[in-house]
Protein backbone atom coordinates (compact mmCIF):
# COMPACT_ATOMS: atom_id res chain seq x y z
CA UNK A 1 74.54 100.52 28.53
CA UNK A 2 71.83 98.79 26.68
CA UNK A 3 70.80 100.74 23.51
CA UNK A 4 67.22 100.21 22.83
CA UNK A 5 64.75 101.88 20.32
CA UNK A 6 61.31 102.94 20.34
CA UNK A 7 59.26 103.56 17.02
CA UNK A 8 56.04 105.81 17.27
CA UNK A 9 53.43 106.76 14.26
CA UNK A 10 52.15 110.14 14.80
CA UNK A 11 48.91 111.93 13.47
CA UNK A 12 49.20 115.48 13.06
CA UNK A 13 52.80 116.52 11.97
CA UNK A 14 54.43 118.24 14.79
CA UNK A 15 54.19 122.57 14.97
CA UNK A 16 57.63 123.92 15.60
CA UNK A 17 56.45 124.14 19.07
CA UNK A 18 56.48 120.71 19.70
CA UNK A 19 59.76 119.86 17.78
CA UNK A 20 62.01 122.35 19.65
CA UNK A 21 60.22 120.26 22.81
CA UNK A 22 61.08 117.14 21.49
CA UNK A 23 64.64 118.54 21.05
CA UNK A 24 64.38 119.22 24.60
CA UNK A 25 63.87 115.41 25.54
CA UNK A 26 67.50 115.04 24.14
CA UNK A 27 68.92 116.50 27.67
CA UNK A 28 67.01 113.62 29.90
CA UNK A 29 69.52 111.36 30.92
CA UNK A 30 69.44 107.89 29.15
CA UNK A 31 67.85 109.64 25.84
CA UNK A 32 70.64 108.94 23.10
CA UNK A 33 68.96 110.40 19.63
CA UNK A 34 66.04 110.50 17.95
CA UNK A 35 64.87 110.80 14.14
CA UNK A 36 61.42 111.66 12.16
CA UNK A 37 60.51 110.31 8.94
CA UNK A 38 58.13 112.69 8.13
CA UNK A 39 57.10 110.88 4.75
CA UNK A 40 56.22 107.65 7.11
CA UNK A 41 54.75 109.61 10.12
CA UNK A 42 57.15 108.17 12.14
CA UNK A 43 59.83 109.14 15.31
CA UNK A 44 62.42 106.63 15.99
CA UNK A 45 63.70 107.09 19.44
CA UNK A 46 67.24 105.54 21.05
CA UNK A 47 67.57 105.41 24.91
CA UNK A 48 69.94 103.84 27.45
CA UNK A 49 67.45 100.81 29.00
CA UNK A 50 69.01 100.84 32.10
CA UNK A 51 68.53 104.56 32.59
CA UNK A 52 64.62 104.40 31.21
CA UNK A 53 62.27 102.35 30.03
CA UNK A 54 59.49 102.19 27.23
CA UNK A 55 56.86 103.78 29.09
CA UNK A 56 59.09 106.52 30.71
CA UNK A 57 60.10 107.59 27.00
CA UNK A 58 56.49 107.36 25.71
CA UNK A 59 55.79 110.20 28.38
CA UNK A 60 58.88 112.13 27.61
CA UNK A 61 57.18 112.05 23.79
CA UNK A 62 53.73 113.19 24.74
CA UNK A 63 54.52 115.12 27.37
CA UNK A 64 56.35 117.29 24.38
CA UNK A 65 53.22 117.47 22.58
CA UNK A 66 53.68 114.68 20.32
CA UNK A 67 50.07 112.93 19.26
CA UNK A 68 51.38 109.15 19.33
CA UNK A 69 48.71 106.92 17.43
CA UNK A 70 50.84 103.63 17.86
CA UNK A 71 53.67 102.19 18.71
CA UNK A 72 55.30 100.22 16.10
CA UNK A 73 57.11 96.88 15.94
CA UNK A 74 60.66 97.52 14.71
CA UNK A 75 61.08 93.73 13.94
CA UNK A 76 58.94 92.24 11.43
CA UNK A 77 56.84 89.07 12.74
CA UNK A 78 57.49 85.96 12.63
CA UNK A 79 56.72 84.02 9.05
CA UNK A 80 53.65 81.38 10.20
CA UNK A 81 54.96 77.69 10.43
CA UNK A 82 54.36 76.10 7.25
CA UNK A 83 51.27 73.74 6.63
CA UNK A 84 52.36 70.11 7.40
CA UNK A 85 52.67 67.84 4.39
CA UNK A 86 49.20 65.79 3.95
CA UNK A 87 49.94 62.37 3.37
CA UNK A 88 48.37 60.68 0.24
């Protein structure tokens, strides 16, 4: 099992309609949990990679209702190289 996770920012916070689908996501095979952070207008979603893959789980989401705006990095970037060192 590879344990992978998926961050998504959401517009509108989601009616109860679409959280008890969301909750229903949680019975396809390969989805492990998920978690809101309502304050950040985010869902954090863990899946088995070698049951699904990004795109699969991005359907699950909207497919539940959810209105994804982005997909977020989960790693910050890379710090830019520094400047080289001018020689005087």
């Amino acid at each position: 099992m590879t344990r992978v996770e998926i961050l998504y920012r959401y517009g509108l916070p989601p009616t109860d309609a679409v959280t008890f689908a969301l909750a229903g996501i949680r019975e396809v095979y390969g989805v492990r949990h998920f978690r809101f952070d309502r304050a950040a207008h985010t869902l954090r979603v863990e899946y088995d990679a070698t049951r699904l893959d990004a795109a699969t789980v991005t359907n699950l989401v909207r497919g539940a209702g959810l209105e994804i705006v982005e997909v977020l990095p989960l790693a910050a970037p890379a710090p830019p190289p520094p400047e080289p060192a001018s020689a005087s």
